[in-house]
C-alpha atoms as a PDB file:
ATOM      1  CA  UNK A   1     -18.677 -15.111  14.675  1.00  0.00           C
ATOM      2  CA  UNK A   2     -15.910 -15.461  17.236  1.00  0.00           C
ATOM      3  CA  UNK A   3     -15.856 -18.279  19.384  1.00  0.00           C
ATOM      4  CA  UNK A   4     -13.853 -17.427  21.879  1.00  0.00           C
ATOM      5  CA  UNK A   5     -13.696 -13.934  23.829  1.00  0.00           C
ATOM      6  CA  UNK A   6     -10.634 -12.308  24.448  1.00  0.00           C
ATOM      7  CA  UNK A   7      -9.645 -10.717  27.160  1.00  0.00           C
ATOM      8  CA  UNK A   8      -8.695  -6.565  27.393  1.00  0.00           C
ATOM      9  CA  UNK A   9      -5.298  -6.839  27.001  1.00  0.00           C
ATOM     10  CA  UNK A  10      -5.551  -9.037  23.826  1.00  0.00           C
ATOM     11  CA  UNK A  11      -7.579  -7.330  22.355  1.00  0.00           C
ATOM     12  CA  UNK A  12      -5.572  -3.868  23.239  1.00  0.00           C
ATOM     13  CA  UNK A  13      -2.661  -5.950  21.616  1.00  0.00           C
ATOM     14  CA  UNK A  14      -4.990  -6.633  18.517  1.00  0.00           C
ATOM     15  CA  UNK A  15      -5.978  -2.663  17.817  1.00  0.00           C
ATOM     16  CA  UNK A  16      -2.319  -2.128  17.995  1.00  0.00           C
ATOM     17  CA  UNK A  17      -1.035  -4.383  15.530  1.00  0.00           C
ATOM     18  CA  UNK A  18      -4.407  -3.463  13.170  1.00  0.00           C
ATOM     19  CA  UNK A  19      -2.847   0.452  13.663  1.00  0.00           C
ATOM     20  CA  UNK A  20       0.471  -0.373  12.496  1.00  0.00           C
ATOM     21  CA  UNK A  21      -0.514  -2.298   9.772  1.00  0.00           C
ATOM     22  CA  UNK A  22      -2.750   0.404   8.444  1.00  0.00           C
ATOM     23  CA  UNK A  23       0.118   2.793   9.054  1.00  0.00           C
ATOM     24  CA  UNK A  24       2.134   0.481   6.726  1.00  0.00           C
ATOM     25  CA  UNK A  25      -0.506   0.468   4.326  1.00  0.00           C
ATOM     26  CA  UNK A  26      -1.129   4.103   4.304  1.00  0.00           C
ATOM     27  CA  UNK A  27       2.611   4.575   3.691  1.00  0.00           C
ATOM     28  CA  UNK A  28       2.481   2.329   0.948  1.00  0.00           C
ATOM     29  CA  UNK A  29      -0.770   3.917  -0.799  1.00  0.00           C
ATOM     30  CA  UNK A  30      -0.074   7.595  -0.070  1.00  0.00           C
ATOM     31  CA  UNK A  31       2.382   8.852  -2.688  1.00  0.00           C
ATOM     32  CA  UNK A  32       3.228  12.212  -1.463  1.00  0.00           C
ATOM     33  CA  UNK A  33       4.936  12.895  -5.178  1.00  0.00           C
ATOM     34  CA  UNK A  34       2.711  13.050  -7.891  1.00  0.00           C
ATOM     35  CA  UNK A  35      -0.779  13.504  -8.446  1.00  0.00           C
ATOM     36  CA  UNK A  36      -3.224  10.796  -6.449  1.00  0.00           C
ATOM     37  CA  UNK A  37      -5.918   9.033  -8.372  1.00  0.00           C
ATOM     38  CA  UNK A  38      -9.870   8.876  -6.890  1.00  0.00           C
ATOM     39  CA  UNK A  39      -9.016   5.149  -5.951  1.00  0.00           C
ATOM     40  CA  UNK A  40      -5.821   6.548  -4.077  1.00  0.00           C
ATOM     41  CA  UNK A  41      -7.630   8.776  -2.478  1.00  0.00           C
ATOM     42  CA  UNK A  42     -10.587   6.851  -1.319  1.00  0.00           C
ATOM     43  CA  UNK A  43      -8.173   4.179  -0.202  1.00  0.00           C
ATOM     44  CA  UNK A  44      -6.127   6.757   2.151  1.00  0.00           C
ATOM     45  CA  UNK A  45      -9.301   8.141   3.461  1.00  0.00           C
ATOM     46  CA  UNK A  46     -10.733   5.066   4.087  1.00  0.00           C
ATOM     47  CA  UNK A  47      -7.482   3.863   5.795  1.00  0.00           C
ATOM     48  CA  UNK A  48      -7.440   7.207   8.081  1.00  0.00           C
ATOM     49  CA  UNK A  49     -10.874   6.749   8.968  1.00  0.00           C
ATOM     50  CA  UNK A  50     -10.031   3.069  10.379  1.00  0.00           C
ATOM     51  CA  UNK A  51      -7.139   4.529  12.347  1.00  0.00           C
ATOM     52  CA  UNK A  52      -9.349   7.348  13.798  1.00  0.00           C
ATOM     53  CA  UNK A  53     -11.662   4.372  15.186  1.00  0.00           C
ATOM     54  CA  UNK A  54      -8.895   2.581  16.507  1.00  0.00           C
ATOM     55  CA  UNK A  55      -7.791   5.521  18.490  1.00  0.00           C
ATOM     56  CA  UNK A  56     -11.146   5.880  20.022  1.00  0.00           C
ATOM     57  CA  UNK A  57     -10.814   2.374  21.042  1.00  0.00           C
ATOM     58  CA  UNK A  58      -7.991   2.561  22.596  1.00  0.00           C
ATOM     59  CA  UNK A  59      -8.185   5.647  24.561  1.00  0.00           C
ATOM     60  CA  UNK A  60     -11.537   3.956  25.910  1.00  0.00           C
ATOM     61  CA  UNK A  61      -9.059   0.904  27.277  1.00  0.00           C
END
């Protein structure tokens, strides 16, 4: 559990910096040459999911 609450603007700052990283990721994972594995693919969708989520979030901010 978290102990301490932050406020909207933190945690604005904190979906943010979770989007880029996943972008990161995603770039990282998602080979566009070649032929993707079923862990590679998983992975991406998994990874695309997350940032859908995150852009729910933050167009509820």
């Amino acid at each position: 559990m978290h102990a301490a609450i932050q406020n909207s603007s933190s945690q604005s700052e904190t979906l943010k910096s979770r989007k880029a990283h996943l972008t990161a990721l995603l770039k990282l994972v998602d080979t566009k040459f070649g032929k993707n594995s079923a862990m590679q693919s998983l992975t991406i969708t998994a990874i695309k999911a997350e940032m859908e989520l995150i852009e729910q979030k933050l167009k509820k901010r």
